[in-house]
Protein backbone atom coordinates (compact mmCIF):
# COMPACT_ATOMS: atom_id res chain seq x y z
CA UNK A 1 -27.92 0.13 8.04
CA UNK A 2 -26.75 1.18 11.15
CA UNK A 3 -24.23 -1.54 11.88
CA UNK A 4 -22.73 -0.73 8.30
CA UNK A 5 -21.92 2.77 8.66
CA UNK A 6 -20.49 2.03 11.82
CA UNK A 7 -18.22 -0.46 10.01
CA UNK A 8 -17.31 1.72 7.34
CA UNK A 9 -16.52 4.73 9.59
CA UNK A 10 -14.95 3.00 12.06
CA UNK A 11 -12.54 0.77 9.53
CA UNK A 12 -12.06 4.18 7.73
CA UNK A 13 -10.68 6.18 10.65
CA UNK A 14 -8.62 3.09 11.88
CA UNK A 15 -6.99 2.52 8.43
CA UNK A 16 -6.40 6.35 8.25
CA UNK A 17 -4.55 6.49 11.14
CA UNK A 18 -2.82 3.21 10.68
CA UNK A 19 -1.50 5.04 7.53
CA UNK A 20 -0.26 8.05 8.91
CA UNK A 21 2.57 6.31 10.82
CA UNK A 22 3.83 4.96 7.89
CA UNK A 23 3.50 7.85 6.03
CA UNK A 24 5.44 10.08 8.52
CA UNK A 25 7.64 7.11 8.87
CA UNK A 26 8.54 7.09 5.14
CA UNK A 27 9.80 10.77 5.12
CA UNK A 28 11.21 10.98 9.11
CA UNK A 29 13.38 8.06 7.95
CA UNK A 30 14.63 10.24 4.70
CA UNK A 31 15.34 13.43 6.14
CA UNK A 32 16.67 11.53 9.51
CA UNK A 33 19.79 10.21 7.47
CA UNK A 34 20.07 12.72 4.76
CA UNK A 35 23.70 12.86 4.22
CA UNK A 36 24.12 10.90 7.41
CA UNK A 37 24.34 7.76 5.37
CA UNK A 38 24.15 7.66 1.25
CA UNK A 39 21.57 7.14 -0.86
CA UNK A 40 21.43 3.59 -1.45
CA UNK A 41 21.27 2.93 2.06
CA UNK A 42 18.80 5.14 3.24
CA UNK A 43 16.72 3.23 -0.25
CA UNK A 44 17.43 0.20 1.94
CA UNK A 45 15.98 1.26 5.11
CA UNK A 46 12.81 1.32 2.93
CA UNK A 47 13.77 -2.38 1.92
CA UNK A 48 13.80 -4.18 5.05
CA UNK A 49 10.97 -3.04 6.80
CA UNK A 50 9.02 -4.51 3.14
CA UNK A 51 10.66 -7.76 3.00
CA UNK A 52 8.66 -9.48 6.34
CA UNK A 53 5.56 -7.81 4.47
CA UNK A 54 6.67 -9.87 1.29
CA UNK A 55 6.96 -12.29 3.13
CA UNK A 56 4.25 -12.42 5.25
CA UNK A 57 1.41 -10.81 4.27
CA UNK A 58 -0.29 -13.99 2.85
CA UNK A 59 0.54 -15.78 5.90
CA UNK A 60 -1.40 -13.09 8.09
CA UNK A 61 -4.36 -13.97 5.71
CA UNK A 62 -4.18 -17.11 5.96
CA UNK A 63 -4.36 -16.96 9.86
CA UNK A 64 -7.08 -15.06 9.46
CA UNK A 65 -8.96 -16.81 7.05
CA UNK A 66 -8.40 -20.24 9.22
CA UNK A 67 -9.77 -18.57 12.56
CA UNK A 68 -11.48 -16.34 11.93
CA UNK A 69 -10.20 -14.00 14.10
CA UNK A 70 -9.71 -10.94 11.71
CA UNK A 71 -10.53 -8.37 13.90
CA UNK A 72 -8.38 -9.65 17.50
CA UNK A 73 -5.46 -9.80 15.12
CA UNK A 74 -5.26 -6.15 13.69
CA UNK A 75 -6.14 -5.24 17.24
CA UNK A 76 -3.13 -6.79 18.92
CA UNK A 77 -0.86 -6.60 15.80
CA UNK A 78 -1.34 -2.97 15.73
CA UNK A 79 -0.55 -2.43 19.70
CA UNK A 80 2.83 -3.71 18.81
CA UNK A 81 3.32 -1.33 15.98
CA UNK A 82 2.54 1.60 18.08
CA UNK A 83 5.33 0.20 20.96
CA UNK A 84 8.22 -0.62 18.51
CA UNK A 85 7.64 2.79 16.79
CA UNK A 86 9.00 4.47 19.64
CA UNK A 87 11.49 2.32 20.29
CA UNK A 88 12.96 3.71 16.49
CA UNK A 89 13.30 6.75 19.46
CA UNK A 90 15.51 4.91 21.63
CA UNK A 91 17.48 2.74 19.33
CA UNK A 92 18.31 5.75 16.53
CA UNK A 93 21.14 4.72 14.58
CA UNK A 94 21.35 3.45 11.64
CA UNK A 95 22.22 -0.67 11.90
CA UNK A 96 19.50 -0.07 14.73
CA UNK A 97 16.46 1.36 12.62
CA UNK A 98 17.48 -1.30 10.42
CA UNK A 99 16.14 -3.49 12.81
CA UNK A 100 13.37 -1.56 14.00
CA UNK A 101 12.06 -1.53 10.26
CA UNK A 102 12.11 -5.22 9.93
CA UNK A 103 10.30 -6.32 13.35
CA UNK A 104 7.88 -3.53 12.37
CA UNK A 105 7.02 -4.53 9.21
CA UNK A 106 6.11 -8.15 10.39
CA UNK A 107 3.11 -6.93 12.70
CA UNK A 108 2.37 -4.01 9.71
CA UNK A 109 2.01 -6.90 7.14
CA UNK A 110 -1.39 -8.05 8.90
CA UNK A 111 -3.17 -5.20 8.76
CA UNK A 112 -4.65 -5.31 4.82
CA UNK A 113 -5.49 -8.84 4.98
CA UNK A 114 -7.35 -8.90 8.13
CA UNK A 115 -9.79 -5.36 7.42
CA UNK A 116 -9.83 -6.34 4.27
CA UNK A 117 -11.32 -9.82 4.48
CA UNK A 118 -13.63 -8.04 7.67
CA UNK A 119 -15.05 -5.79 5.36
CA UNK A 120 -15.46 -7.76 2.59
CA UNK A 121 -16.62 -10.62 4.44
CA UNK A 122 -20.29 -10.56 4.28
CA UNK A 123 -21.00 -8.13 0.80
CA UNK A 124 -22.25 -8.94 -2.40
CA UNK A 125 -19.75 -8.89 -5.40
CA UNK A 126 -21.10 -5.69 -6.86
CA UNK A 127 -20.22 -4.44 -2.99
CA UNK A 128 -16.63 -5.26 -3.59
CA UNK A 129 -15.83 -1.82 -5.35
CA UNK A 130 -17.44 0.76 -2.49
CA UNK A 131 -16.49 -0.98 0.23
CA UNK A 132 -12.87 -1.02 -0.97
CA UNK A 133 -12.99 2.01 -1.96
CA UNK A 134 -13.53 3.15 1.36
CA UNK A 135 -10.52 1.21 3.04
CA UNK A 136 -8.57 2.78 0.00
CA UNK A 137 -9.42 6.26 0.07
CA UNK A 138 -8.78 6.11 3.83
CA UNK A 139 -5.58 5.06 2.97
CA UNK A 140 -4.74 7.68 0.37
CA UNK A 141 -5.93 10.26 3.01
CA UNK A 142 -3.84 8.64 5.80
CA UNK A 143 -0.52 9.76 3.53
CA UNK A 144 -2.47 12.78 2.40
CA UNK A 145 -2.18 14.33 6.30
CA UNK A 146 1.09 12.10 7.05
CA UNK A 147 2.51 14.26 4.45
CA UNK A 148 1.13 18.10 5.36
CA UNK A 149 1.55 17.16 9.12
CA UNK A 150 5.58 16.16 8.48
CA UNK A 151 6.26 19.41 6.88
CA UNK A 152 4.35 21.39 9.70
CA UNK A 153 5.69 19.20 12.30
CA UNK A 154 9.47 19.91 10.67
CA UNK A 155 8.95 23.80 11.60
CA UNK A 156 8.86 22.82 14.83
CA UNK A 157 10.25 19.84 16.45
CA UNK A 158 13.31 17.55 15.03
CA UNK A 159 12.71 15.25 12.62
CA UNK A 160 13.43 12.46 15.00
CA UNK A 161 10.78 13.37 17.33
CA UNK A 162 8.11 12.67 14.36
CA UNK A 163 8.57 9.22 15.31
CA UNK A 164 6.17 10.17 18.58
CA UNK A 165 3.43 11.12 16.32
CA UNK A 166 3.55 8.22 14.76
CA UNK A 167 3.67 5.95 17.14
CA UNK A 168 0.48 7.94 18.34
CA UNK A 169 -1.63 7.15 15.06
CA UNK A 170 -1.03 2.93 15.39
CA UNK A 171 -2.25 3.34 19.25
CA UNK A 172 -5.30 5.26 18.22
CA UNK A 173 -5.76 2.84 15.06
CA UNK A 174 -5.54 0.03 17.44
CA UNK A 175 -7.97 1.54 20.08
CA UNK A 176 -10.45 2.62 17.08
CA UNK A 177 -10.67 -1.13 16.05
CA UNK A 178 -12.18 -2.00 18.95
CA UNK A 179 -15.40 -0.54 17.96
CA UNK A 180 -16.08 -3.05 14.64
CA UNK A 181 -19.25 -4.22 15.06
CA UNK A 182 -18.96 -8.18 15.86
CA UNK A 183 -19.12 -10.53 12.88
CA UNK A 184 -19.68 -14.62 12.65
CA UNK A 185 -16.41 -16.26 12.95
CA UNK A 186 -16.49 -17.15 8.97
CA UNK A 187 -13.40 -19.72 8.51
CA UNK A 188 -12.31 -22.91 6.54
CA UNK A 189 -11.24 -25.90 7.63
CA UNK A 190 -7.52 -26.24 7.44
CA UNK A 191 -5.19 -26.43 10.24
CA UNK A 192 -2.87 -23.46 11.60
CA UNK A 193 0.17 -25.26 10.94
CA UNK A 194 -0.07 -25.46 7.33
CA UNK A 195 0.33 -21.57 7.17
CA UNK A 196 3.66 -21.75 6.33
CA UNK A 197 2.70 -22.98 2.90
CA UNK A 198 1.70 -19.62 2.23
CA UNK A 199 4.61 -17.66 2.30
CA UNK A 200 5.22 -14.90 0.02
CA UNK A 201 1.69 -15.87 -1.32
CA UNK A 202 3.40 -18.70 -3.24
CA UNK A 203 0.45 -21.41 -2.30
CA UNK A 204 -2.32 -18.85 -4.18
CA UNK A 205 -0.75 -19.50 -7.65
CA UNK A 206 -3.49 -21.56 -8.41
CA UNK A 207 -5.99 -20.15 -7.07
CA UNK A 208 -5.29 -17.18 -9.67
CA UNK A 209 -6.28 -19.43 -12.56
CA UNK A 210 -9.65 -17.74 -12.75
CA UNK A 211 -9.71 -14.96 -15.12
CA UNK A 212 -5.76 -15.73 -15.41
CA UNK A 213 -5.41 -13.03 -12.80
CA UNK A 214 -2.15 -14.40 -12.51
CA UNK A 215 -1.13 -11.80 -15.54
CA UNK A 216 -3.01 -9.10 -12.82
CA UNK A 217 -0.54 -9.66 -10.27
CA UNK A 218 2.27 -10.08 -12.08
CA UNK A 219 1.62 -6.74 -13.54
CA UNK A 220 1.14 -5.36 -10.38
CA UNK A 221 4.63 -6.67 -8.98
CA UNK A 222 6.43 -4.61 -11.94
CA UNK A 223 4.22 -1.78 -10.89
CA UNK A 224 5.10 -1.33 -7.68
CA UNK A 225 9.01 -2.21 -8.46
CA UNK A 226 8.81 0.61 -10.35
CA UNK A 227 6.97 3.02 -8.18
CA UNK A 228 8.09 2.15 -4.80
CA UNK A 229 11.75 2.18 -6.26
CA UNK A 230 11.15 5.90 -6.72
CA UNK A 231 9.69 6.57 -3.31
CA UNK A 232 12.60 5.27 -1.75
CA UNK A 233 14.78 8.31 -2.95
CA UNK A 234 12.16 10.35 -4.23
CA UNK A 235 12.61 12.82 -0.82
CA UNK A 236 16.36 13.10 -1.32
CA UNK A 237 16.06 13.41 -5.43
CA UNK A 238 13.94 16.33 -4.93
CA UNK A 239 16.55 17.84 -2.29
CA UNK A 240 18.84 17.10 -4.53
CA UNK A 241 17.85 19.69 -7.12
CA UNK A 242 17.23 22.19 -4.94
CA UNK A 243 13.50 21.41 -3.35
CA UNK A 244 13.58 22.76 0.25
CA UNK A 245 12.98 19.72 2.96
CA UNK A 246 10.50 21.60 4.45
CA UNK A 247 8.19 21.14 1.16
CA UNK A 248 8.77 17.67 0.64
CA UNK A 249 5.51 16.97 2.74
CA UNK A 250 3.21 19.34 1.14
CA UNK A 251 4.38 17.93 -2.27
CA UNK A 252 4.04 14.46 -1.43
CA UNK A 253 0.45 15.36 -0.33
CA UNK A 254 -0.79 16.46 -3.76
CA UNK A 255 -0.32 12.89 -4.34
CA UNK A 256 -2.62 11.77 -1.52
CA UNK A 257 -5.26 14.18 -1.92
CA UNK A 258 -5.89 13.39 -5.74
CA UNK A 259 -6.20 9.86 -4.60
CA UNK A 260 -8.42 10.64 -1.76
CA UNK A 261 -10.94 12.48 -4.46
CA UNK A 262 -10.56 10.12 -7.16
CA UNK A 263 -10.87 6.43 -5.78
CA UNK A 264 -13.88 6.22 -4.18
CA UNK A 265 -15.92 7.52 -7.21
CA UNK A 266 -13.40 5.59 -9.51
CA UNK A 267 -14.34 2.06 -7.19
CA UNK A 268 -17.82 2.56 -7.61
CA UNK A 269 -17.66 3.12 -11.25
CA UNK A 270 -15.97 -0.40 -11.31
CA UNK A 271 -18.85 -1.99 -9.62
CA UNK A 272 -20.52 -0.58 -12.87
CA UNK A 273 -18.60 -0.94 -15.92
CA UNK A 274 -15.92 -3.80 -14.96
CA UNK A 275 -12.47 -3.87 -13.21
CA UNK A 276 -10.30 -3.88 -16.04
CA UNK A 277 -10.88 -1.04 -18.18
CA UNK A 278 -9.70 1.06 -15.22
CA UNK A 279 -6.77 -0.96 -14.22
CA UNK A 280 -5.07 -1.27 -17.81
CA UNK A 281 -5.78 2.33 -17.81
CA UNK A 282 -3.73 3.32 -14.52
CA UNK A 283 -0.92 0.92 -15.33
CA UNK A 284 -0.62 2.73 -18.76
CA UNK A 285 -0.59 5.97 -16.48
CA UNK A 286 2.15 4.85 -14.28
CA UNK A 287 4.45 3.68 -16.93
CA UNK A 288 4.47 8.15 -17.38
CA UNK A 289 5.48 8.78 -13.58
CA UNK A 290 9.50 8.36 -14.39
CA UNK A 291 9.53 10.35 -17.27
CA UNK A 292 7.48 13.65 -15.20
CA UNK A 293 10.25 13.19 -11.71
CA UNK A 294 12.90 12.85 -15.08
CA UNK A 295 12.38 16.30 -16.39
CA UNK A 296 11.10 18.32 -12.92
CA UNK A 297 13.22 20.62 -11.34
CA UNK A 298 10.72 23.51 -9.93
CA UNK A 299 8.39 23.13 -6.94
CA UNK A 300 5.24 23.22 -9.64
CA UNK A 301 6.90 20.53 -11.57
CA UNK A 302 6.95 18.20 -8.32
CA UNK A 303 3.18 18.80 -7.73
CA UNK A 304 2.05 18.24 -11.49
CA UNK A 305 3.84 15.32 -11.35
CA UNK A 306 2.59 13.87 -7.87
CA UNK A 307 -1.03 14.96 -9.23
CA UNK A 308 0.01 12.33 -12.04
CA UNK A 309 1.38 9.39 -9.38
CA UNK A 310 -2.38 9.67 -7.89
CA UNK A 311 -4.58 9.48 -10.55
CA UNK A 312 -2.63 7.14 -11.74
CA UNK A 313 -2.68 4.81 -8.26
CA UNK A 314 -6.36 6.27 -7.82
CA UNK A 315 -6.88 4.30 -11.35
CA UNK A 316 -5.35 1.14 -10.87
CA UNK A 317 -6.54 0.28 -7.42
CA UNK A 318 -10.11 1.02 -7.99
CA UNK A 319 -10.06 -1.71 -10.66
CA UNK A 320 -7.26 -4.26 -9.13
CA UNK A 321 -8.19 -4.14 -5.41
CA UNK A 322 -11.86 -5.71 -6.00
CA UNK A 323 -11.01 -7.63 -9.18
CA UNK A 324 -9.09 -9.58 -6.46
CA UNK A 325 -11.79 -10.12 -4.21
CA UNK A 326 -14.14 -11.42 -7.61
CA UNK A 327 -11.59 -14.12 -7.98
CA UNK A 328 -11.44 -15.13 -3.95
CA UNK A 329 -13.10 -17.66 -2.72
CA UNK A 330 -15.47 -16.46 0.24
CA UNK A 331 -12.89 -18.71 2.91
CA UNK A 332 -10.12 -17.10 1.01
CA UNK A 333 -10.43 -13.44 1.15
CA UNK A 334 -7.91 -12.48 3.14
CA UNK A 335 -5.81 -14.44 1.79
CA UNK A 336 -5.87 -13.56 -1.41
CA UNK A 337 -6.54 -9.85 -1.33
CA UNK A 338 -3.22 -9.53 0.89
CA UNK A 339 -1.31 -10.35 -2.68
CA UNK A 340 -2.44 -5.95 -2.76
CA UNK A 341 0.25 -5.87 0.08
CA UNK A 342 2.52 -8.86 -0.96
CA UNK A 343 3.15 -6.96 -4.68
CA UNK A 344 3.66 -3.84 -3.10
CA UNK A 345 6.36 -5.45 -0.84
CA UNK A 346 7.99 -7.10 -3.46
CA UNK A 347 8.11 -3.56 -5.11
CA UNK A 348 9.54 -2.38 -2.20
CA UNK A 349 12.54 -4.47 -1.49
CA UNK A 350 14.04 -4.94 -4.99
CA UNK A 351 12.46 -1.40 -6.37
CA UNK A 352 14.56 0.42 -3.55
CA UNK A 353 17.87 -1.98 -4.40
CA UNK A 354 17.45 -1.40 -8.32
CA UNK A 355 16.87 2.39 -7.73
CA UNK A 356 19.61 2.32 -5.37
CA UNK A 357 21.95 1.03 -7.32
CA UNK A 358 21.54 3.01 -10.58
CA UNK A 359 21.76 6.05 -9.01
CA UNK A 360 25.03 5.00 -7.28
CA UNK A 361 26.61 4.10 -10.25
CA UNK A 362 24.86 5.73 -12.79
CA UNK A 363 22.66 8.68 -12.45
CA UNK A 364 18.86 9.25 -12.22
CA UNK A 365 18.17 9.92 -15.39
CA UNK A 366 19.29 6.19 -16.08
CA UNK A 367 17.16 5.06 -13.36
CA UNK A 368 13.86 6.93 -14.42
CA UNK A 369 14.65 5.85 -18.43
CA UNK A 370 14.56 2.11 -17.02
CA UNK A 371 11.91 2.08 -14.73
CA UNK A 372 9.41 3.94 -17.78
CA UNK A 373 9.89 0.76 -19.75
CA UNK A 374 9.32 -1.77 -17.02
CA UNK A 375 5.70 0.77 -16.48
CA UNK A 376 4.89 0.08 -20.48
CA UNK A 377 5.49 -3.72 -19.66
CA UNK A 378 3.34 -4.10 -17.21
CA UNK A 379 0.98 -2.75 -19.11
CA UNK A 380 1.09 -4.78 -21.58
CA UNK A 381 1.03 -8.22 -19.10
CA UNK A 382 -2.09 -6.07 -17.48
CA UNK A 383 -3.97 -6.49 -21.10
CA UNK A 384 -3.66 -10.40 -20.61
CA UNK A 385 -6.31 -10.52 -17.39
CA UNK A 386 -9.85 -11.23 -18.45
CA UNK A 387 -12.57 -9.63 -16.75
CA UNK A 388 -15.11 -11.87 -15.20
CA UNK A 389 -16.97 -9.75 -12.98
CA UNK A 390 -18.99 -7.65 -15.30
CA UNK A 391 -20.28 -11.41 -17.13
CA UNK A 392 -21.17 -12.55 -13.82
CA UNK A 393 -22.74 -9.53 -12.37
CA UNK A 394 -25.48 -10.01 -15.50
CA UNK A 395 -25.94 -13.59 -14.51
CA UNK A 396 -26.53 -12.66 -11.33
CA UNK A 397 -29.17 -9.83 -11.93
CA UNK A 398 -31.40 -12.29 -14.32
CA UNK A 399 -31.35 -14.97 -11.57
């Protein structure tokens, strides 16, 4: 009992302050080049630093799933976070962040994979739910304190020198990961150099035959095209119509606190009544995030509707996140549960791009109209996903 507390807590504080770099990352980089550069390419600073995690997510996995060396990866991987973060110090204009973003996001992409696949590594499927849970609501706390310590931090120091706590959080995440208990090396026998295969998760196609989670994951790509499209601009819509910069943390918190109550009780209650009633239910939610940003304009508007982006996330995770894991193979875990990170990344480049655009050329009432209806459609591919975990759970308890 021991060694799994220590787990937990450790891969909880690690993952928290993993997060908070690229939460205070997210905004620096927003208020850095408001009205420095325009819109669309501050959306795209968002873009590259996503497209190595697109791309590479599933390849992290894989290397970890092969060796077996889950926890020396996010240990090392994370070290050279924390160093090129302050480099985004050094090198601080704009064709240079550019740069910064990318090589960043290629050692960022291995951190879901690799604790996820630890954790996960040695639990029973009804596990699945809490022990995700844990990872996620560590997450949703990490941007939860990214977001209140940006706007205190803003008071005080530049925005550029935000970067330095930042780069702070990835060393101590790194350090912190040092202390997961030892586990047996559990890998499969395929060689190294076949990793390539799995680029942008393309290889796991059939592996997602089961349950035709395929329909889960394609759902969760529209998702996240919407939704990350949004929080590419979000920070310079609300300064737009007349939101103070120095609230744009606080706001942006609301979100991450509602998620930090709600998914941990809403991942256990999956381990109890099935993944997919909650995940249809928070896609169906999400779809509704446009059309609340569409019509806000006071500071109470912003934090109804961030209270609606986290219950809604808080929702969708806490069924999708170990529906994933029911469908993985034990020497596949990693592996498959980085398609979490490889949906939000593919979210992230073209969500920022289609955003972008619209509101170049168009306006953001456009842009909010379209990205309601691609919520309600994946929504509706969400429906097509057939839960398998609750059959097999009552299998499992007459054996």
């Amino acid at each position: 009992m021991l060694r799994v507390d220590r787990e937990l807590t450790v891969a909880f504080v690690a993952t928290f302050a993993m997060i908070l770099n690229v939460g205070i990352m997210i905004i620096a980089m927003q208020i850095i080049f408001f009205d420095v550069v325009s819109d669309f390419e501050i959306a795209l600073i968002s873009t590259v630093y996503w497209i190595p995690i697109f791309l590479l997510t599933s390849i992290w996995g894989y290397v970890a799933d092969v060796t077996g060396e889950r926890k020396r990866l996010v240990i090392t991987t994370q070290l050279i976070v924390s160093f090129l973060t302050y480099l985004h110090m050094v090198f601080s204009s704009y064709h240079q962040i550019l740069i910064l973003r990318f090589l960043t996001g290629i050692f960022s992409s291995a951190y879901l994979p690799c604790v996820q696949g630890y954790l996960t590594l040695d639990r029973k499927p009804e596990e699945f739910g809490y022990v995700l849970g844990v990872y996620n609501t560590a997450v949703a706390f990490g941007f939860f304190i990214s977001g209140i310590l940006s706007s205190v931090c803003l008071y005080l120091v530049d925005p550029l020198e935000l970067i330095i706590f930042a780069g702070l959080a990835s060393l101590m995440s790194s350090i912190l990961l040092i202390l997961l208990p030892s586990k047996p090396r559990i890998r499969r026998e395929e060689p190294p150099s076949k990793m390539f295969s799995s680029l942008a998760s393309i290889r796991l196609i059939g592996e997602l035959r089961r349950g035709k989670a395929y329909f889960l994951v394609l759902s969760l790509a529209i998702r996240h095209l919407a939704i990350m499209g949004i929080f590419s601009v979000v920070y310079v819509y609300m300064q737009r119509v007349g939101i103070d910069r120095v609230y744009v943390g606080y706001v942006s918190a609301m979100n991450s606190f509602v998620q930090t109550t709600l998914i941990h009780p809403l991942s256990r209650l999956s381990d109890r009544v099935g993944r997919k009633k909650l995940f249809v239910s928070g896609f169906l939610l999400s779809s509704f995030i446009p059309i609340t940003l569409m019509f806000a304009r006071t500071l109470l508007d912003f934090i109804l509707a961030f209270i609606v982006i986290g219950t809604a996330y808080s929702t969708m995770i806490a069924g999708a996140n170990p529906y994933l894991r029911d469908v993985a193979p034990k020497s596949k875990a990693s592996e498959i549960l980085s398609l979490t990170n490889t949906t939000r990344a593919f979210g992230m480049i073209f969500g920022p791009i289609l955003v972008g655009f619209l509101v170049t050329h168009h306006s953001y009432s456009l842009a909010f109209s379209v990205l309601f209806v691609l919520g309600l459609i994946s929504t509706f591919l969400s429906l097509f996903a057939e839960e398998i975990y609750q059959k097999e759970y009552i299998v499992d308890q007459r054996d």
